[in-house]
PDB file of N, CA and C in Angstrom:
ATOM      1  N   UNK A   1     -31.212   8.400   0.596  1.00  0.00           N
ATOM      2  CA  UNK A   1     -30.174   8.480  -0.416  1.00  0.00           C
ATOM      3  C   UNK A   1     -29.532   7.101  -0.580  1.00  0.00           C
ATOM      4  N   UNK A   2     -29.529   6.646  -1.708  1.00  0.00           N
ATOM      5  CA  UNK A   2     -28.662   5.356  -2.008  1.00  0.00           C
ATOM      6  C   UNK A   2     -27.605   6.047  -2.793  1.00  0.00           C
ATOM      7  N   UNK A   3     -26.581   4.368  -3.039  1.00  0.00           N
ATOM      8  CA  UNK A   3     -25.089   4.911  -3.791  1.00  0.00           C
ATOM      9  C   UNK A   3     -25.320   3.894  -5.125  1.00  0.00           C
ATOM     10  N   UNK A   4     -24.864   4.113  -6.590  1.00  0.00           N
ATOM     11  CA  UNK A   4     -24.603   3.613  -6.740  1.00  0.00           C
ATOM     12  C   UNK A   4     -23.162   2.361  -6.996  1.00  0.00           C
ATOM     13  N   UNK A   5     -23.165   1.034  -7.664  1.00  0.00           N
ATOM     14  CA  UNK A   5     -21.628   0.605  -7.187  1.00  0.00           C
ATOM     15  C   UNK A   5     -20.666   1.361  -7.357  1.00  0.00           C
ATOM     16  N   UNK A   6     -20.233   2.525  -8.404  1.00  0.00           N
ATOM     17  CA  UNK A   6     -19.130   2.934  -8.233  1.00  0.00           C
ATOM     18  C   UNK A   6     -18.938   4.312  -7.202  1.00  0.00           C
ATOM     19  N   UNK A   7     -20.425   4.888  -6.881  1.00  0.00           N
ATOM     20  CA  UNK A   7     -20.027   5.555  -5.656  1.00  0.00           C
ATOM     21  C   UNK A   7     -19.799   5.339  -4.376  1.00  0.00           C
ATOM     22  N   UNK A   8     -20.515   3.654  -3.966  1.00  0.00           N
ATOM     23  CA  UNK A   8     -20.000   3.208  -3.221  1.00  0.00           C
ATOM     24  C   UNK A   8     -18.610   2.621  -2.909  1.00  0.00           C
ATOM     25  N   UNK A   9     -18.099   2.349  -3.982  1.00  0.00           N
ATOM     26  CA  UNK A   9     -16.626   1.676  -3.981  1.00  0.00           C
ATOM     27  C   UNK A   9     -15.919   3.208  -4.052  1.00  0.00           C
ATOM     28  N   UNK A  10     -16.373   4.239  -4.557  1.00  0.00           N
ATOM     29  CA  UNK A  10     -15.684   5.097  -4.232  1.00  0.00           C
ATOM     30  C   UNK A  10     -15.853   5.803  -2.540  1.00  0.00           C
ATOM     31  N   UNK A  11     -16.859   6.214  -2.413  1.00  0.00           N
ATOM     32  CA  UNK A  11     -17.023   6.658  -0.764  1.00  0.00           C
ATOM     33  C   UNK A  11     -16.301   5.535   0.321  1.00  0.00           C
ATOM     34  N   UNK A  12     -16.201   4.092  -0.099  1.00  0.00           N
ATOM     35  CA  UNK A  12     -15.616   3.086   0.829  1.00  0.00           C
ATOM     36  C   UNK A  12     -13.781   3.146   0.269  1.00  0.00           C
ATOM     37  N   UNK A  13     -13.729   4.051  -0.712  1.00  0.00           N
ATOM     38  CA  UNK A  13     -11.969   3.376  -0.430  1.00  0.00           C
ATOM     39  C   UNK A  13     -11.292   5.206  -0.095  1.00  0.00           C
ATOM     40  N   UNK A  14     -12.613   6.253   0.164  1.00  0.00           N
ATOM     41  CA  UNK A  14     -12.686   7.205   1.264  1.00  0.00           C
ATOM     42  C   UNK A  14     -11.973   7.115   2.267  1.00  0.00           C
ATOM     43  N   UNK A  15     -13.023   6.353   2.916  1.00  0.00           N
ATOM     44  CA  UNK A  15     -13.337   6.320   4.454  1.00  0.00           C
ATOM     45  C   UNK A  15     -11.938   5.219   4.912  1.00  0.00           C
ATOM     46  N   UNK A  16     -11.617   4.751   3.550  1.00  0.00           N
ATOM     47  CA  UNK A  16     -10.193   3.627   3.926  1.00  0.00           C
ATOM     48  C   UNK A  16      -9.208   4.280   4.080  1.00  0.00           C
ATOM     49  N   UNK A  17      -9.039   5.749   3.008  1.00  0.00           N
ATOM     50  CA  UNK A  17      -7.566   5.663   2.279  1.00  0.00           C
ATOM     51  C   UNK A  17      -7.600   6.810   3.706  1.00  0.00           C
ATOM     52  N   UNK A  18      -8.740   7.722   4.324  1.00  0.00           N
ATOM     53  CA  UNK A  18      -8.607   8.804   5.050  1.00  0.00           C
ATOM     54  C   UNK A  18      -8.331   8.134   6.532  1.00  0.00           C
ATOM     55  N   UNK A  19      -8.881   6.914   6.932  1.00  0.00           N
ATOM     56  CA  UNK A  19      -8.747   6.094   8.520  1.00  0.00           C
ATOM     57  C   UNK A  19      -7.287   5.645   8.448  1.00  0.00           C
ATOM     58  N   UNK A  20      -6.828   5.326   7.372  1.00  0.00           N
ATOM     59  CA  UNK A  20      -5.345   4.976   6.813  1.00  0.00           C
ATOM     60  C   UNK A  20      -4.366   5.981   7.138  1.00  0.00           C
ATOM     61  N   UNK A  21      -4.218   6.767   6.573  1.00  0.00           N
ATOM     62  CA  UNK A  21      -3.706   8.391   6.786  1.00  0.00           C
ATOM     63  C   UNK A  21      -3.753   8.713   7.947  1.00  0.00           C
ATOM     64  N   UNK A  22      -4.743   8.855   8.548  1.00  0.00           N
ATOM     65  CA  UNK A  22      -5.021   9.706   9.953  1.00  0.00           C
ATOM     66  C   UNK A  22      -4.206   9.324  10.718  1.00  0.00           C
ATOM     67  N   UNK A  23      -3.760   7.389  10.878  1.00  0.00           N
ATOM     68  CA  UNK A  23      -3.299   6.676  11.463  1.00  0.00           C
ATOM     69  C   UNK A  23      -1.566   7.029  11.573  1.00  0.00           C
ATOM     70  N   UNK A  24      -0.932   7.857  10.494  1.00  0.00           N
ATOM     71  CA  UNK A  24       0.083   7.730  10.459  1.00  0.00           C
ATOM     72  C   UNK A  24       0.689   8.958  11.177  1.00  0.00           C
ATOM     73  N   UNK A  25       2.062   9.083  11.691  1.00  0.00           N
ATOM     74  CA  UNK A  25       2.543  10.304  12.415  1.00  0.00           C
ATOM     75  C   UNK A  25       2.583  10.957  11.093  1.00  0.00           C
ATOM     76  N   UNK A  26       3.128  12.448  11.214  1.00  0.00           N
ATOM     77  CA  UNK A  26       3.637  13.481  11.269  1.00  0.00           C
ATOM     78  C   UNK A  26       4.690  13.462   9.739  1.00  0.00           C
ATOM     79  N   UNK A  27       5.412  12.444  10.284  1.00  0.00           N
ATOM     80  CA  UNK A  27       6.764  12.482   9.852  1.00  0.00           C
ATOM     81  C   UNK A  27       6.207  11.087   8.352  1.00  0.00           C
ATOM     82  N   UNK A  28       5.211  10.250   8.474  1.00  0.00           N
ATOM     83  CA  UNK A  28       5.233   9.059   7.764  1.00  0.00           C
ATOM     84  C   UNK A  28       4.310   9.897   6.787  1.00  0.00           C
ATOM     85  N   UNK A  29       3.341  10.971   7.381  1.00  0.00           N
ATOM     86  CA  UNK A  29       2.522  11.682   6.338  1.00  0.00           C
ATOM     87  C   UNK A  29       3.014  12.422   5.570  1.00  0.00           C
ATOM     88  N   UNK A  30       4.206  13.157   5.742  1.00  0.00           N
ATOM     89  CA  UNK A  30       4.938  13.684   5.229  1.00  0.00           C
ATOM     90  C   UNK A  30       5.690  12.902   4.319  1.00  0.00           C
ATOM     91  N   UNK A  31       6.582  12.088   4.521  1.00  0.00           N
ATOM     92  CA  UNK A  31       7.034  10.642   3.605  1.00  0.00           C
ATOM     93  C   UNK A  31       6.028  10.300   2.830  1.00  0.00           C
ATOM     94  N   UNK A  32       4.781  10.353   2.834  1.00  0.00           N
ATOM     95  CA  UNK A  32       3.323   9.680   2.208  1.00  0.00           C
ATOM     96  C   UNK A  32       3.537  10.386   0.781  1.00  0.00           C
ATOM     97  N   UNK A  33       3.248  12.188   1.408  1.00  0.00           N
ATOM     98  CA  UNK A  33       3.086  13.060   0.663  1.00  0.00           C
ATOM     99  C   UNK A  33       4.570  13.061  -0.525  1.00  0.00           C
ATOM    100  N   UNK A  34       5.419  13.193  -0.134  1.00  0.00           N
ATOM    101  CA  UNK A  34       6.786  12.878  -0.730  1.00  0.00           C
ATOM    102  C   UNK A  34       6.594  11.934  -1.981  1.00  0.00           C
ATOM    103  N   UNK A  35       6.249  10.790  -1.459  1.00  0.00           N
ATOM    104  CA  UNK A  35       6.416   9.399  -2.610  1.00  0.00           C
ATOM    105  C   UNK A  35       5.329   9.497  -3.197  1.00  0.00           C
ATOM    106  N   UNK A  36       4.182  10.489  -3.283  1.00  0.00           N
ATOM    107  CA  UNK A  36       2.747   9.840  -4.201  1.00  0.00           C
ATOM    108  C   UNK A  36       3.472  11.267  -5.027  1.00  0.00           C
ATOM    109  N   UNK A  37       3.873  12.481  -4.633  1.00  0.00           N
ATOM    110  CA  UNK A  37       4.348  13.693  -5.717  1.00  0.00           C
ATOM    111  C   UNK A  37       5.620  13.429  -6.697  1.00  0.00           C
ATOM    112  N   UNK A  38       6.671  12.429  -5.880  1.00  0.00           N
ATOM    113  CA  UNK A  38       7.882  11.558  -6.571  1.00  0.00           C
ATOM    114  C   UNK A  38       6.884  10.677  -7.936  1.00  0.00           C
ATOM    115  N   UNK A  39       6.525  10.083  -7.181  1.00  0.00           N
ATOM    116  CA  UNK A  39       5.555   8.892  -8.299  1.00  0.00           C
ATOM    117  C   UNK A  39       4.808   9.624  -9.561  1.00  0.00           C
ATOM    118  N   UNK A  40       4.157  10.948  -9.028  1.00  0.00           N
ATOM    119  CA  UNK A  40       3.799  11.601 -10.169  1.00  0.00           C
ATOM    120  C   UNK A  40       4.951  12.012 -10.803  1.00  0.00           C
ATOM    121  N   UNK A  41       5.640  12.942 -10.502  1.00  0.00           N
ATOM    122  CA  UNK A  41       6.404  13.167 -11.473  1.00  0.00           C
ATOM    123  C   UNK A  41       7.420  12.785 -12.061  1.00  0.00           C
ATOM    124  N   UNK A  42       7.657  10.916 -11.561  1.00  0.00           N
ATOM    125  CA  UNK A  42       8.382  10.258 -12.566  1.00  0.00           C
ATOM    126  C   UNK A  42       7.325   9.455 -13.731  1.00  0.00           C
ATOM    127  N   UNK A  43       6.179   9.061 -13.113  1.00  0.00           N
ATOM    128  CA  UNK A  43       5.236   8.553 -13.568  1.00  0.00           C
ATOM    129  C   UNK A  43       5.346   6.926 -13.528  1.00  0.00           C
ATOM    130  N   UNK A  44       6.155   6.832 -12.234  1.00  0.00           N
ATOM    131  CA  UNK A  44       6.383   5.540 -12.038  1.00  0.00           C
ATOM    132  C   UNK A  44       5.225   4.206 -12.063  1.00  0.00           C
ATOM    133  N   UNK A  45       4.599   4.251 -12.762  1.00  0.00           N
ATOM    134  CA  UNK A  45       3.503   2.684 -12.587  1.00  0.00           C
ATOM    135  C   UNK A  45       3.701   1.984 -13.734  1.00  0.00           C
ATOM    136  N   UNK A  46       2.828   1.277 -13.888  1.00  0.00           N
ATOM    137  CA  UNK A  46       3.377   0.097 -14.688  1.00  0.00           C
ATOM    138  C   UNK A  46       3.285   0.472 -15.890  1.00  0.00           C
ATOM    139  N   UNK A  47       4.373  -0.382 -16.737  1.00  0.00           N
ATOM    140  CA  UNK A  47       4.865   0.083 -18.054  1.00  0.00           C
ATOM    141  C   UNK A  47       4.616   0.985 -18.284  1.00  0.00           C
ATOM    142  N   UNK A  48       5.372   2.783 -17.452  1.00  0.00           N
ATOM    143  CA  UNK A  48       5.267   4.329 -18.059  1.00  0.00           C
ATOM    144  C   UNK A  48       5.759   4.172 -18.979  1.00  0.00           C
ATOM    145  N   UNK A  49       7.203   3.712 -19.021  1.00  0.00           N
ATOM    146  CA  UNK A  49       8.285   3.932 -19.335  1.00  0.00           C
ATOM    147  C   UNK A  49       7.984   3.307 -20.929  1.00  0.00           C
ATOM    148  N   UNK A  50       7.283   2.559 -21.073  1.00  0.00           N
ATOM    149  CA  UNK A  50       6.895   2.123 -22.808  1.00  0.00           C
ATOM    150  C   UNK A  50       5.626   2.807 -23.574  1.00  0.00           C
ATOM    151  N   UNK A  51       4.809   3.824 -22.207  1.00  0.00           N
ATOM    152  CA  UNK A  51       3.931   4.636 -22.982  1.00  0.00           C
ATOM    153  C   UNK A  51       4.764   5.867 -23.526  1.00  0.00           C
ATOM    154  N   UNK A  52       3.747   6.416 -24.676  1.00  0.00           N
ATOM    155  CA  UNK A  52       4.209   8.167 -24.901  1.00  0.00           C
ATOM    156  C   UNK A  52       4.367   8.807 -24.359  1.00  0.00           C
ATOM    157  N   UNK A  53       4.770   9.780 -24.289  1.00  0.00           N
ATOM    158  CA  UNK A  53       4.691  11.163 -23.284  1.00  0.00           C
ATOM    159  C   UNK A  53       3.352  11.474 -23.520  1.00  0.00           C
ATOM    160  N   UNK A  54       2.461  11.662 -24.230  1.00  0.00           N
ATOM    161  CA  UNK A  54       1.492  12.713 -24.148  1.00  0.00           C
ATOM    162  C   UNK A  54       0.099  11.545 -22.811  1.00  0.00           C
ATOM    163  N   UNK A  55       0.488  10.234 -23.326  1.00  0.00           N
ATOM    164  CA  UNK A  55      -0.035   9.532 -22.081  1.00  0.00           C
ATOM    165  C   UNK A  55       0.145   9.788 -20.766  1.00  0.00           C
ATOM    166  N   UNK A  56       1.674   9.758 -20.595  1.00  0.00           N
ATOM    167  CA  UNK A  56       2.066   9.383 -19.248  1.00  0.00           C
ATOM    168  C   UNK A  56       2.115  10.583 -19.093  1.00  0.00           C
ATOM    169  N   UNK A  57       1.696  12.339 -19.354  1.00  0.00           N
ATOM    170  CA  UNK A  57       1.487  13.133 -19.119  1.00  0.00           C
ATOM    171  C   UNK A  57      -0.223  13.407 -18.570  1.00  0.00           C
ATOM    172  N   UNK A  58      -0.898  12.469 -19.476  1.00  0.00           N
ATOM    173  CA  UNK A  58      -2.153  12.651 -18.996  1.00  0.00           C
ATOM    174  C   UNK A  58      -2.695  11.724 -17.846  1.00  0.00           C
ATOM    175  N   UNK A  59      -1.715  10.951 -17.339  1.00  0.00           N
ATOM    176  CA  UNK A  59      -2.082   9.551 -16.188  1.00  0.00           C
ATOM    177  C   UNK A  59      -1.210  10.697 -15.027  1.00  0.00           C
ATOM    178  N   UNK A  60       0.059  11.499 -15.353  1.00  0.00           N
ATOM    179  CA  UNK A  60       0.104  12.421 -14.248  1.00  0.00           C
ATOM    180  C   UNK A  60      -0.598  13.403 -13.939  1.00  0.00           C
ATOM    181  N   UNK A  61      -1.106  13.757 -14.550  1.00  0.00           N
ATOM    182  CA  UNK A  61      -2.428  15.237 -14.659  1.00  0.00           C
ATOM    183  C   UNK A  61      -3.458  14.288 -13.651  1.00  0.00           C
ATOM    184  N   UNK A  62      -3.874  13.799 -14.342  1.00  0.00           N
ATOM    185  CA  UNK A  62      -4.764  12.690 -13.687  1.00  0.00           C
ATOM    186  C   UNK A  62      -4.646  12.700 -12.275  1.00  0.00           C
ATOM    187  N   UNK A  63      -3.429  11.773 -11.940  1.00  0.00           N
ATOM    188  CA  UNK A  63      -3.137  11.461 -10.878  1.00  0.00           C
ATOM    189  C   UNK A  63      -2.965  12.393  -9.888  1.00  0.00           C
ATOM    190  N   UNK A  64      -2.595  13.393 -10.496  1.00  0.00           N
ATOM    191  CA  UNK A  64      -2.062  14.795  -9.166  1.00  0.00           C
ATOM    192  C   UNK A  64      -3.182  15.160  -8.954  1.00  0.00           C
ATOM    193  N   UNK A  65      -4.506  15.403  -9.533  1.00  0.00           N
ATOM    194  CA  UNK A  65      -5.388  16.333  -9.594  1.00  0.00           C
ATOM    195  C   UNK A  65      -6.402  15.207  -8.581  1.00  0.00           C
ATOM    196  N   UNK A  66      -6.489  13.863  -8.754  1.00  0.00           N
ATOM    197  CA  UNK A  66      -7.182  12.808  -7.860  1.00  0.00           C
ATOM    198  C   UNK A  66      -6.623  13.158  -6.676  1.00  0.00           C
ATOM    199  N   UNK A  67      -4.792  12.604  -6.005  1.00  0.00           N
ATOM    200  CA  UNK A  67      -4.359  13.422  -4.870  1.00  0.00           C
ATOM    201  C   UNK A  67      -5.189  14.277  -4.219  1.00  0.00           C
ATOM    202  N   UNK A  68      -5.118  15.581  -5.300  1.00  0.00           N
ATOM    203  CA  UNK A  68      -5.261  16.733  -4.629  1.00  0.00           C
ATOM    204  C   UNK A  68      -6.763  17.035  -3.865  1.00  0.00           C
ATOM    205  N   UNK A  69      -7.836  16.063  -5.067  1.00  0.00           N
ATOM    206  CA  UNK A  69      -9.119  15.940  -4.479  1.00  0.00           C
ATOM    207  C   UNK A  69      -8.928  15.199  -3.318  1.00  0.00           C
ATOM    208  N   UNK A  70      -8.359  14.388  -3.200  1.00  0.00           N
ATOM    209  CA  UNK A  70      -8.399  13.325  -2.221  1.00  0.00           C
ATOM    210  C   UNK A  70      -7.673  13.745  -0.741  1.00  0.00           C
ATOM    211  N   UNK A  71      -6.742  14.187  -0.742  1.00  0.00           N
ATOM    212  CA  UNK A  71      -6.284  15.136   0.475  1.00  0.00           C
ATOM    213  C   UNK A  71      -6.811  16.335   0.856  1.00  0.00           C
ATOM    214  N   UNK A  72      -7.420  16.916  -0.053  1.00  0.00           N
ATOM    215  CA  UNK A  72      -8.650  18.396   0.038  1.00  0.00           C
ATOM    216  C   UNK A  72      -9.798  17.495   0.931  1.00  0.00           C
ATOM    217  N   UNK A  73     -10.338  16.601   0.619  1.00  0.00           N
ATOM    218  CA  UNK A  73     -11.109  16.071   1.347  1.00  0.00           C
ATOM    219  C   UNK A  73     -10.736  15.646   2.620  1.00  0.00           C
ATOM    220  N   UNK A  74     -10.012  14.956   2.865  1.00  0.00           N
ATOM    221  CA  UNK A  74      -9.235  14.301   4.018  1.00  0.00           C
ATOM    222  C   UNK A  74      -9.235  15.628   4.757  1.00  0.00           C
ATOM    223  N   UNK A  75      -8.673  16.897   4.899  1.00  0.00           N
ATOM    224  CA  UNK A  75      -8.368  18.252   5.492  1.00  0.00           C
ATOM    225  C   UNK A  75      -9.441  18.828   5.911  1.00  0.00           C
ATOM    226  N   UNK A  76     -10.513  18.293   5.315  1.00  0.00           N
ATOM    227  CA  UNK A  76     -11.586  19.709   5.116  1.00  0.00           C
ATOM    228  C   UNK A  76     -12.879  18.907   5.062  1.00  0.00           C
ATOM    229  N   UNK A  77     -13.273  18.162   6.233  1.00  0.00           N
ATOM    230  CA  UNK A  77     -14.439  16.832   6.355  1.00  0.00           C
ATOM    231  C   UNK A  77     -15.804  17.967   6.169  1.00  0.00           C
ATOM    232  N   UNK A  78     -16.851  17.741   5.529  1.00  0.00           N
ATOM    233  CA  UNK A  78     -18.108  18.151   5.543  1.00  0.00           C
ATOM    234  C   UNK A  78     -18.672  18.188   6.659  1.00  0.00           C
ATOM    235  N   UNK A  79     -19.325  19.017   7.159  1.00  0.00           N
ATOM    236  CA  UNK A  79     -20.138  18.658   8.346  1.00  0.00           C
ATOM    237  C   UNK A  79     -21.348  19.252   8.109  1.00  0.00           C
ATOM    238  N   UNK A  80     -21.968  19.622   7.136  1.00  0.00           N
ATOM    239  CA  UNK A  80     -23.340  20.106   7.072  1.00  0.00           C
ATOM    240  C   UNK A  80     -24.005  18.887   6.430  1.00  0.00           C
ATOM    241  N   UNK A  81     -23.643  17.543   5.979  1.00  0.00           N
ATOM    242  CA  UNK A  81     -24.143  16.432   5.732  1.00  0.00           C
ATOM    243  C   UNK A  81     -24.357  15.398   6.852  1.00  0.00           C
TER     244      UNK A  81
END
């Protein structure tokens, strides 16, 4: 099996963002979780605040639903691969 570049840059910022995480207590994962659900639902990144709503509605959809893949994974490691 090969990757290509963007599945590799994706499987490598994986194995980053999950060795990252793991690393943190209890209490900082919790704080983690806090500020990336704050961030969505102000839609704090760069220039929200001069996009539309129907944008910065779809960069939060976006964003929560990446999260959610992304911590579903982190929880729940494959092991039949």
């Amino acid at each position: 099996m090969t990757f290509d570049e963007k599945e590799l840059d994706n499987a490598i910022n994986k194995i980053i963002v999950t060795s990252l995480f793991s690393c943190l207590s209890d209490t900082q994962q919790k704080q983690f979780y806090e500020s990336a659900f704050n961030m969505i639902e102000r839609c704090c990144f760069c220039d929200a605040e001069e996009l539309p709503e129907k944008i910065r509605k779809q960069l939060a959809d976006a964003l929560r639903v990446r999260l959610s893949d992304q911590f579903s994974e982190m929880c729940s490691p494959n092991l039949d691969k």
